[in-house]
PDB file of N, CA and C in Angstrom:
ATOM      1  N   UNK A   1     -65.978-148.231-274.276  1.00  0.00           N
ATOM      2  CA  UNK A   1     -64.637-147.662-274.198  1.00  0.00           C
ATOM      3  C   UNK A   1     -64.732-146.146-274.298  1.00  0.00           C
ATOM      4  N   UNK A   2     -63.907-145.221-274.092  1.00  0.00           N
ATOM      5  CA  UNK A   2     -63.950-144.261-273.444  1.00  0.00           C
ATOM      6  C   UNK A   2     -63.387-143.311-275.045  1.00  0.00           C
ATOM      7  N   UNK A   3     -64.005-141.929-275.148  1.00  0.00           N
ATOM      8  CA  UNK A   3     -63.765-141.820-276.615  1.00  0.00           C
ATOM      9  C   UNK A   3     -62.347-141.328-276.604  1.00  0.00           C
ATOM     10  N   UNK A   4     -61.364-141.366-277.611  1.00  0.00           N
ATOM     11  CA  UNK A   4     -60.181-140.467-277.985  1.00  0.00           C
ATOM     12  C   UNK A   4     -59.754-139.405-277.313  1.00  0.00           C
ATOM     13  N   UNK A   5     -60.827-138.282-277.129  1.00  0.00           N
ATOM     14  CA  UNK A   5     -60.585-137.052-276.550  1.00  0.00           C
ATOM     15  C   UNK A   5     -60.253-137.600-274.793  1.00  0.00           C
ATOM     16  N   UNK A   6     -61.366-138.440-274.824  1.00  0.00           N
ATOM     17  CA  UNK A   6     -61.504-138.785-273.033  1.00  0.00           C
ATOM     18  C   UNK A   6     -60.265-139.500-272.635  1.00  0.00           C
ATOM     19  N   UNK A   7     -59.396-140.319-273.394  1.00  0.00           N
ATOM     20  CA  UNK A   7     -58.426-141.129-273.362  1.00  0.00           C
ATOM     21  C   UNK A   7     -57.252-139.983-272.826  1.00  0.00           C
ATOM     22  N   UNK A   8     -56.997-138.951-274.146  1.00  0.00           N
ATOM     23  CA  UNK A   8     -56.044-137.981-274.046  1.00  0.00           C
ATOM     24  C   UNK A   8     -56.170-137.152-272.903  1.00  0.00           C
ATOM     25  N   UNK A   9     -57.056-136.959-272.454  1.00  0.00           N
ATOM     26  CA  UNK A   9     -57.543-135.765-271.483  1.00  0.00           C
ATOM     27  C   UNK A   9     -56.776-136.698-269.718  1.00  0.00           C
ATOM     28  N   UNK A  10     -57.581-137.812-270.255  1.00  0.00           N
ATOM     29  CA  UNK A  10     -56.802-138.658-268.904  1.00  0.00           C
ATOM     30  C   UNK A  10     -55.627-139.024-268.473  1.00  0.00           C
ATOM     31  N   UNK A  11     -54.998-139.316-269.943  1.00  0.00           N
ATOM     32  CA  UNK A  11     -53.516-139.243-269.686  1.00  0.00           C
ATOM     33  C   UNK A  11     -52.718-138.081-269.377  1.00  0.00           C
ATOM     34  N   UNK A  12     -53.067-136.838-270.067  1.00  0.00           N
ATOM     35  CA  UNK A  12     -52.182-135.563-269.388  1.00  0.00           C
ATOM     36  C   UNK A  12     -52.545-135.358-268.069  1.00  0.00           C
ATOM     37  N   UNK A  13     -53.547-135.751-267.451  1.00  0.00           N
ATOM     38  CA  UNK A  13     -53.787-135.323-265.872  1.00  0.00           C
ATOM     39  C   UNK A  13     -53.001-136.473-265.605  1.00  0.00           C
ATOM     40  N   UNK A  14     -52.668-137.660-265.752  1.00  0.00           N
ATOM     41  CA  UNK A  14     -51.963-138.448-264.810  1.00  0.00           C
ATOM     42  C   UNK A  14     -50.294-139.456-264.910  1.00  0.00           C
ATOM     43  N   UNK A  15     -50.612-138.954-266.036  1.00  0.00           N
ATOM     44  CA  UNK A  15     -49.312-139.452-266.959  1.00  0.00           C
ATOM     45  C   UNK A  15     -48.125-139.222-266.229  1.00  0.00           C
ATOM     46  N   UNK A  16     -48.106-137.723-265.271  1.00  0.00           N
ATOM     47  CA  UNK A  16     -46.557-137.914-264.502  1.00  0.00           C
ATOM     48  C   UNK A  16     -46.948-138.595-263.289  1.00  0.00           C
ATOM     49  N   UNK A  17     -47.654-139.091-262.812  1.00  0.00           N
ATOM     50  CA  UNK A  17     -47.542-139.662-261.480  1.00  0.00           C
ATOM     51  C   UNK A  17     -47.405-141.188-261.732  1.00  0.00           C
ATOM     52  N   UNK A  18     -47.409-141.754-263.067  1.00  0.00           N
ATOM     53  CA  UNK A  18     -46.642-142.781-263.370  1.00  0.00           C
ATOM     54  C   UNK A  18     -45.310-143.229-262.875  1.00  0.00           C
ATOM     55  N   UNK A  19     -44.281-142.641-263.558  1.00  0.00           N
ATOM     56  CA  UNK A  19     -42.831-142.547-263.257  1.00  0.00           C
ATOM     57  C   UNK A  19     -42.511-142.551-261.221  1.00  0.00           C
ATOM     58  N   UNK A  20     -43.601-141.339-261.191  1.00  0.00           N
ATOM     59  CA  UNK A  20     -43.235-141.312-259.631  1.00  0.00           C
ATOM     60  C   UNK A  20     -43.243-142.448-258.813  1.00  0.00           C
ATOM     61  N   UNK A  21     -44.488-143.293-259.308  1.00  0.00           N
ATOM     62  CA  UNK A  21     -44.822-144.381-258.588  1.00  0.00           C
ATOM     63  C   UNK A  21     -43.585-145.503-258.880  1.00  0.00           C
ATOM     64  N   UNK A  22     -43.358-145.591-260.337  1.00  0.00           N
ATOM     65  CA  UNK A  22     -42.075-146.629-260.247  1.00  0.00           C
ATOM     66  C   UNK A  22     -40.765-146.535-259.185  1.00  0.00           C
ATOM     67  N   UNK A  23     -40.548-145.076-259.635  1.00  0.00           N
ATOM     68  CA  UNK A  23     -39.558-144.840-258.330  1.00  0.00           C
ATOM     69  C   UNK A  23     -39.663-144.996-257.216  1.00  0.00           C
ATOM     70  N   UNK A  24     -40.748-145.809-256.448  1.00  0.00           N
ATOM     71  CA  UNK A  24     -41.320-145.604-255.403  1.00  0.00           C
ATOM     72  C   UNK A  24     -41.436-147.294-255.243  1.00  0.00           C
ATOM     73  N   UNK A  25     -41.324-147.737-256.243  1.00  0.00           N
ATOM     74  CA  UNK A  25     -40.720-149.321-256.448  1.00  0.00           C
ATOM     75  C   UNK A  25     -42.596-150.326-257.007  1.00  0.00           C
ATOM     76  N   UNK A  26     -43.150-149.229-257.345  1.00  0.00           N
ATOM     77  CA  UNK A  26     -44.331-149.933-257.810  1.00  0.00           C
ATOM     78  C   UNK A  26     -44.322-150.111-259.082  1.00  0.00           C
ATOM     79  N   UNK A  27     -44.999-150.989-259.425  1.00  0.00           N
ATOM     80  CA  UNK A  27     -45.420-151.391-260.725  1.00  0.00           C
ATOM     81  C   UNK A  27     -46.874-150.824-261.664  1.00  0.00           C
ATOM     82  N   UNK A  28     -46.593-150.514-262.625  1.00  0.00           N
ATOM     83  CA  UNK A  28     -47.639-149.737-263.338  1.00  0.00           C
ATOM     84  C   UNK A  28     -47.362-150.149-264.900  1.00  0.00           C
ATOM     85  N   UNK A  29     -48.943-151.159-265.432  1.00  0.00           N
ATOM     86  CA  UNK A  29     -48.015-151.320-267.164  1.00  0.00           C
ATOM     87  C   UNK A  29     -47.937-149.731-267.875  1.00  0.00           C
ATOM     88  N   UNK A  30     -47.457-150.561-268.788  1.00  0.00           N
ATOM     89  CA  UNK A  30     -47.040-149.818-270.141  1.00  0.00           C
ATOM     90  C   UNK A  30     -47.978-149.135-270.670  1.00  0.00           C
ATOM     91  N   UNK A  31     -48.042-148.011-271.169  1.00  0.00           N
ATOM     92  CA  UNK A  31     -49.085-146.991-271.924  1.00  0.00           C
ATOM     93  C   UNK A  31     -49.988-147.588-272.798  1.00  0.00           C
ATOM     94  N   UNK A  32     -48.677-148.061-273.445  1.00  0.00           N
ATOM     95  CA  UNK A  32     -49.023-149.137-273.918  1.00  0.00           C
ATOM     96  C   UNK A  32     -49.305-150.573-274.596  1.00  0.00           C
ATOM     97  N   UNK A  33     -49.867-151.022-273.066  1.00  0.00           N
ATOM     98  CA  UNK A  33     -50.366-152.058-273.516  1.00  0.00           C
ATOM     99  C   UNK A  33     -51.838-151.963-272.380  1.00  0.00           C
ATOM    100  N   UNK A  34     -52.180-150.766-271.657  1.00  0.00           N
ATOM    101  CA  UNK A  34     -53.141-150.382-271.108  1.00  0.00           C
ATOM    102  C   UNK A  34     -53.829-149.115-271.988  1.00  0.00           C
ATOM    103  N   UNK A  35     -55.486-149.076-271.305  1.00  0.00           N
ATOM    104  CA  UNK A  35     -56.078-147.425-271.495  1.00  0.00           C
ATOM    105  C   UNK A  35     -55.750-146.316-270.747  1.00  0.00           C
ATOM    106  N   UNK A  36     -56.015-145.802-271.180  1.00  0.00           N
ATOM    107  CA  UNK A  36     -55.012-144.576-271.110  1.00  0.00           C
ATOM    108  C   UNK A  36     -56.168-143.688-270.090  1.00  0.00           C
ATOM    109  N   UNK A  37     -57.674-144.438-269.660  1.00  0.00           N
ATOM    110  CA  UNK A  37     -58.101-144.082-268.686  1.00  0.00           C
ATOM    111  C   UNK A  37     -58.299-144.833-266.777  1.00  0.00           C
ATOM    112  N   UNK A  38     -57.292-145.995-267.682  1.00  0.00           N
ATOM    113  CA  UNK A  38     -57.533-147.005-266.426  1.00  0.00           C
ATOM    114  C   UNK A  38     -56.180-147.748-266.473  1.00  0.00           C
ATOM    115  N   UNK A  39     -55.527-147.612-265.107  1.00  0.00           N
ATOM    116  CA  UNK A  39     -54.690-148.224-265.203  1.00  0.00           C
ATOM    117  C   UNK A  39     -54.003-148.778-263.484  1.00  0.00           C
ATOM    118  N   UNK A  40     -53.422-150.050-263.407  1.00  0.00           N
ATOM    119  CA  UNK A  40     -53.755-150.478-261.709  1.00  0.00           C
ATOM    120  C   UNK A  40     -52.361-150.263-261.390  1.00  0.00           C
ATOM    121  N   UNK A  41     -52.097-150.344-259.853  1.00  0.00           N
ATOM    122  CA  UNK A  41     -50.795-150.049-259.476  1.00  0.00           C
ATOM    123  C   UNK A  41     -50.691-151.298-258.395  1.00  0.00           C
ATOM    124  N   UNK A  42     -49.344-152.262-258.912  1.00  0.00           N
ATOM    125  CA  UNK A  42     -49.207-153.110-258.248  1.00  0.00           C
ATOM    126  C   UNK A  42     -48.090-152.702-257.239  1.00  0.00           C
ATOM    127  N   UNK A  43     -48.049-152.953-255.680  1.00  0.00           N
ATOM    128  CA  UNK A  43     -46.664-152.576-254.557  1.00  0.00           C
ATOM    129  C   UNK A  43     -46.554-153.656-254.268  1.00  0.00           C
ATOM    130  N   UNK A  44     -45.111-153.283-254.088  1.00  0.00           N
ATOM    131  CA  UNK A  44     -43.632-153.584-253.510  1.00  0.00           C
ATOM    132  C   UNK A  44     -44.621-155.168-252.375  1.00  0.00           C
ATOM    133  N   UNK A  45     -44.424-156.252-252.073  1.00  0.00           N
ATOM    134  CA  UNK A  45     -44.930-157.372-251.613  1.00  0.00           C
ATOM    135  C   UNK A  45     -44.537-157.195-249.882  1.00  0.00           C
ATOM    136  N   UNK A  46     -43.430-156.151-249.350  1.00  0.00           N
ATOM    137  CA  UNK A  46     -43.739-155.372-248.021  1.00  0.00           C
ATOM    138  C   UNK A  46     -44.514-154.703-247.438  1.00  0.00           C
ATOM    139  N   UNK A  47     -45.600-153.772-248.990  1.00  0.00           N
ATOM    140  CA  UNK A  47     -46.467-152.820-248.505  1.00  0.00           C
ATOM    141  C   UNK A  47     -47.636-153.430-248.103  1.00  0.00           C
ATOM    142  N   UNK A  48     -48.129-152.927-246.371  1.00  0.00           N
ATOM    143  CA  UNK A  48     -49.535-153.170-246.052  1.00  0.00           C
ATOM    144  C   UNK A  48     -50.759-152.750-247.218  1.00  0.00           C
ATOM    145  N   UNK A  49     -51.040-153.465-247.276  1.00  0.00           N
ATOM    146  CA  UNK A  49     -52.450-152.700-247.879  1.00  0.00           C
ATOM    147  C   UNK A  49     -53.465-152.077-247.771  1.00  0.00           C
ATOM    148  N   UNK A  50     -53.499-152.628-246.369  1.00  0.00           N
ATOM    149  CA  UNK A  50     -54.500-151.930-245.386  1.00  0.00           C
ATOM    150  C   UNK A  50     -54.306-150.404-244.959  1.00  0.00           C
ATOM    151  N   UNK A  51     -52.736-150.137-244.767  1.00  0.00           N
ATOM    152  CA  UNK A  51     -52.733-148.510-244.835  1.00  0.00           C
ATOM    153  C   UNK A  51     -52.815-147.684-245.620  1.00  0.00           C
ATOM    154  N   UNK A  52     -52.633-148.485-247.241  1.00  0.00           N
ATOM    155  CA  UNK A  52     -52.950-147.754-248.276  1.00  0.00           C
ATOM    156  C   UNK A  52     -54.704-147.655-247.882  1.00  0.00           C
ATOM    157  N   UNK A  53     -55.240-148.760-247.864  1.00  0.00           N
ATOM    158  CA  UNK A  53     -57.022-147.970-248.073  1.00  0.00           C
ATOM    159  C   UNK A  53     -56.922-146.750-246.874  1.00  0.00           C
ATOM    160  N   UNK A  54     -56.358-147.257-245.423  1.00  0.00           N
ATOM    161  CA  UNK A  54     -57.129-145.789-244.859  1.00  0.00           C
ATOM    162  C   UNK A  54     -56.625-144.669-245.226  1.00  0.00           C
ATOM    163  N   UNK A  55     -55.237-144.784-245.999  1.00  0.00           N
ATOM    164  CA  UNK A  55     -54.784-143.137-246.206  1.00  0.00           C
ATOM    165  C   UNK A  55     -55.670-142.487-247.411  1.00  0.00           C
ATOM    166  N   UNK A  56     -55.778-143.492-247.761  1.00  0.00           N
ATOM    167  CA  UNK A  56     -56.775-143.262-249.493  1.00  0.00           C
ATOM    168  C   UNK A  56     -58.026-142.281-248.893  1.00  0.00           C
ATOM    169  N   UNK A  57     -58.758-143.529-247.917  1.00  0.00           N
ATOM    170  CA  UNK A  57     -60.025-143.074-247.298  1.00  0.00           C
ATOM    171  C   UNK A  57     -60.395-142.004-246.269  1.00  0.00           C
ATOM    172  N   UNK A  58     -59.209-141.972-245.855  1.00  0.00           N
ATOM    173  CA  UNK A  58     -59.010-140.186-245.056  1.00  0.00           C
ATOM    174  C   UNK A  58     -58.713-139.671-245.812  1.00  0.00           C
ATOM    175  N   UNK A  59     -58.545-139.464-247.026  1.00  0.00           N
ATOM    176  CA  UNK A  59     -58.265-138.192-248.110  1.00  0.00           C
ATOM    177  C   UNK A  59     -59.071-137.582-249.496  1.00  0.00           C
ATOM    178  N   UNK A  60     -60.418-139.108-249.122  1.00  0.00           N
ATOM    179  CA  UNK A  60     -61.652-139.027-250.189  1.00  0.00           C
ATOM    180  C   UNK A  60     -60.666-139.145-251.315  1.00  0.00           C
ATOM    181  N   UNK A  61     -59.745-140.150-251.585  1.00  0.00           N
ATOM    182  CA  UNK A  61     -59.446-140.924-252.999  1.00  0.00           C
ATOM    183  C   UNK A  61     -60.074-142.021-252.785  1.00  0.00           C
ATOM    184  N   UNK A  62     -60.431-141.956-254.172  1.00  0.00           N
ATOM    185  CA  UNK A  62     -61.145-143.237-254.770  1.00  0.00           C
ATOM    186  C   UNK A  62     -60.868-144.107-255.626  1.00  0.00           C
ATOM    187  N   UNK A  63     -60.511-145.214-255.290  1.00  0.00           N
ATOM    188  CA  UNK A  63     -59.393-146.655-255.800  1.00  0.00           C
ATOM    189  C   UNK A  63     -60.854-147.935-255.536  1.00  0.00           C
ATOM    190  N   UNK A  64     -60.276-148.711-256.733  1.00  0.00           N
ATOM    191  CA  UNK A  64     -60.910-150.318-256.659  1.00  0.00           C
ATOM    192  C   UNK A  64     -59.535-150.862-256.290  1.00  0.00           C
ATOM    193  N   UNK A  65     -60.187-151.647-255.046  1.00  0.00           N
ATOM    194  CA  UNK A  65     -59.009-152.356-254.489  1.00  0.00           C
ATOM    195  C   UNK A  65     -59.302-154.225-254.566  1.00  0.00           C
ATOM    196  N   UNK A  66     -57.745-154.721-255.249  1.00  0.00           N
ATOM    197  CA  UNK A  66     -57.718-155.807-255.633  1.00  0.00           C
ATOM    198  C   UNK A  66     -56.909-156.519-254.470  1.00  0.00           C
ATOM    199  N   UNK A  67     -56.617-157.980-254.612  1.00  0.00           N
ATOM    200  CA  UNK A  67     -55.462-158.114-253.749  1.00  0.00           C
ATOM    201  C   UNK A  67     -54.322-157.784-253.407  1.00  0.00           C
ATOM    202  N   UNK A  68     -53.710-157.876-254.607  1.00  0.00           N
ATOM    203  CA  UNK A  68     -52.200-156.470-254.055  1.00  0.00           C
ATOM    204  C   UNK A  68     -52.242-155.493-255.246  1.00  0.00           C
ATOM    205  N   UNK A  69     -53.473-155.113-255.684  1.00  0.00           N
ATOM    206  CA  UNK A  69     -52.994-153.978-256.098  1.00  0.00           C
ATOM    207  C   UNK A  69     -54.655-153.258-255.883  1.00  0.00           C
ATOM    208  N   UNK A  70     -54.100-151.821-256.729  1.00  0.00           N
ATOM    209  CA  UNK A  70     -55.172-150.983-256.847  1.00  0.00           C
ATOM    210  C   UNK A  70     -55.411-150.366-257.836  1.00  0.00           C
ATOM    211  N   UNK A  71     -56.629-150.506-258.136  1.00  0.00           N
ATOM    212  CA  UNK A  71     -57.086-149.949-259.711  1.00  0.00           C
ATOM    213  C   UNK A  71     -57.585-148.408-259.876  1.00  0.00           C
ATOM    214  N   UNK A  72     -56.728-147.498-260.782  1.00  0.00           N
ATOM    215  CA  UNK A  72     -57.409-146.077-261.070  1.00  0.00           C
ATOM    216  C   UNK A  72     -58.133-145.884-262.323  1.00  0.00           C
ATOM    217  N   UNK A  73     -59.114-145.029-262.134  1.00  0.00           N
ATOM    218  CA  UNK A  73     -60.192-145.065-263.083  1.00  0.00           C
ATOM    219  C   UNK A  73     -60.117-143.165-263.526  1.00  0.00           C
ATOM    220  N   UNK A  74     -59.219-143.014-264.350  1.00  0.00           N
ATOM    221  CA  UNK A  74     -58.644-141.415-264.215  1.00  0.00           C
ATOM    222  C   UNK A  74     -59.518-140.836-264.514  1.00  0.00           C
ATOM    223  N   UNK A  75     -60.967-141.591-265.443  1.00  0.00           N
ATOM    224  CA  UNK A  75     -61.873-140.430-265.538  1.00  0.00           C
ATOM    225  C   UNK A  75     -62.343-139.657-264.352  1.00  0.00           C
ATOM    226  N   UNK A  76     -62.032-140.475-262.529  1.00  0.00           N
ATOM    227  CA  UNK A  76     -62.304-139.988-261.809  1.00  0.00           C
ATOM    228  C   UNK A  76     -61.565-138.811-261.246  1.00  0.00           C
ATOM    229  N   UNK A  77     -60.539-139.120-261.709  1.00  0.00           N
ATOM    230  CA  UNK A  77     -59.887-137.811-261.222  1.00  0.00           C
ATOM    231  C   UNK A  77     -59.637-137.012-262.256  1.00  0.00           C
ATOM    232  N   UNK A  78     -60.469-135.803-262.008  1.00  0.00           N
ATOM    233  CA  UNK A  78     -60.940-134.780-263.042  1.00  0.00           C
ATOM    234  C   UNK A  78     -60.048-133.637-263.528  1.00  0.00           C
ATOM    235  N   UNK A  79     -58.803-133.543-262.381  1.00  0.00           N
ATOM    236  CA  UNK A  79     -57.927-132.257-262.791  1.00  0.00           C
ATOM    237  C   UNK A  79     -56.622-132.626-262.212  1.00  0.00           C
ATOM    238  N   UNK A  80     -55.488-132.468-262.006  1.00  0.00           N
ATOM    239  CA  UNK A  80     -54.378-132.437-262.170  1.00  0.00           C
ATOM    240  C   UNK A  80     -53.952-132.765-260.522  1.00  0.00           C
ATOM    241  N   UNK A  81     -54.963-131.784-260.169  1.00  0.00           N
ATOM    242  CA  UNK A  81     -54.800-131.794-258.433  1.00  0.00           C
ATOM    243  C   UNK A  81     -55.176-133.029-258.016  1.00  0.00           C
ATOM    244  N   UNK A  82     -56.213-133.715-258.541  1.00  0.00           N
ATOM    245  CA  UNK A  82     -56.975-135.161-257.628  1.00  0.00           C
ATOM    246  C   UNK A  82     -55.612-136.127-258.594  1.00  0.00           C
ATOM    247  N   UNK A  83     -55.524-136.055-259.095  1.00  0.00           N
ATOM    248  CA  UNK A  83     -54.266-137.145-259.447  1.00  0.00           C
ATOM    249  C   UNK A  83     -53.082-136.943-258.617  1.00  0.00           C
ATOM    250  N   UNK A  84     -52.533-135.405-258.520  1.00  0.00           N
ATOM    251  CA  UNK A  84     -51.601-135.384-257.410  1.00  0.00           C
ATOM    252  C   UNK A  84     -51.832-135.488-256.073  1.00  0.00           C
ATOM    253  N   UNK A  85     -53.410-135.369-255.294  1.00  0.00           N
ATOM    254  CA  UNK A  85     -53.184-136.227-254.637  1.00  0.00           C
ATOM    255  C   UNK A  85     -53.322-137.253-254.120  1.00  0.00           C
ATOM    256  N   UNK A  86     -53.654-138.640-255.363  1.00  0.00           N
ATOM    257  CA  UNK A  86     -53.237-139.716-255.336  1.00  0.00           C
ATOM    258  C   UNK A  86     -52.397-139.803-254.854  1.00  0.00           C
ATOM    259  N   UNK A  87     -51.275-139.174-255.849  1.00  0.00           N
ATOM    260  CA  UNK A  87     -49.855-139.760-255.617  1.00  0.00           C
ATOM    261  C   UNK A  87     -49.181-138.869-254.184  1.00  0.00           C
ATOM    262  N   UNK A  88     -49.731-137.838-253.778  1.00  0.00           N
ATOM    263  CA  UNK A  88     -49.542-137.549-252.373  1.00  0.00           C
ATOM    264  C   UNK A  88     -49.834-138.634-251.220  1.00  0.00           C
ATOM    265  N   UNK A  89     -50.837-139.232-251.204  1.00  0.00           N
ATOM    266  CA  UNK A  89     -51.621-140.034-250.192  1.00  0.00           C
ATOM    267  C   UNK A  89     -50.212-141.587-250.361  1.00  0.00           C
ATOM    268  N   UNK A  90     -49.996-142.106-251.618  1.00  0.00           N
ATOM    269  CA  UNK A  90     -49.457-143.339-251.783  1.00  0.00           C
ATOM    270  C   UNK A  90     -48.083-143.120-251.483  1.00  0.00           C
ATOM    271  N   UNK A  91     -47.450-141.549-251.556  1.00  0.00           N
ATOM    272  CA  UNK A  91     -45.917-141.213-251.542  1.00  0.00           C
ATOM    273  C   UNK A  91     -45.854-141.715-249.398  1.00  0.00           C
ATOM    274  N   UNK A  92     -47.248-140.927-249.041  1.00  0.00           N
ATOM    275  CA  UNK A  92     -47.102-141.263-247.829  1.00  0.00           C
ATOM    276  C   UNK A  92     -46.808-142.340-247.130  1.00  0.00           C
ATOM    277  N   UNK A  93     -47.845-143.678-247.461  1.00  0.00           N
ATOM    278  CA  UNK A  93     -48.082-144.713-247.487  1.00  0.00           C
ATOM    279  C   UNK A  93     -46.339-145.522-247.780  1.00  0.00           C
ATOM    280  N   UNK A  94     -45.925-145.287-248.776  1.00  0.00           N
ATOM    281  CA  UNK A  94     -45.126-146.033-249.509  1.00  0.00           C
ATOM    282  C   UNK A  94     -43.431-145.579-248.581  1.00  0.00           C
TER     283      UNK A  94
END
């Protein structure tokens, strides 16, 4: 498990692109009842999935992809910018 500092550090880089995504009609748990370095985003049962990977993959984001959802691993995204544009690439998509 990922230490305290690493937990906190992950959540301020991604913590607002939470909310965005709900509004966007996705699903994302609770702070908590997830880590605060990993956390998956389930869509809306209209969204292709398939255009989420290529927009992901034309933009060098990096997601574990499940059946309808997709898993973030925030230690990967290191600064404020690669989390926003996650949520750039999925605002597209979505």
């Amino acid at each position: 498990m990922a230490s305290s500092k690493t937990q906190e550090y992950c959540h301020c880089i991604s913590k607002h692109i939470t909310p965005e995504l709900t509004k966007l009609g996705c699903h994302v748990e609770n702070i908590e009842f997830r880590a605060k370095y990993l956390f998956g985003i389930n869509f809306p049962n209209q969204v292709n999935l398939d255009d989420i990977k290529q927009t992901l993959k034309i933009n060098d984001v990096f997601v574990f992809i499940r059946v309808k959802y997709i898993g973030i691993s925030c230690h990967l995204y290191t600064t404020k910018k690669d989390s926003d544009n996650l949520l750039k690439c999925l605002t597209e998509v979505l």
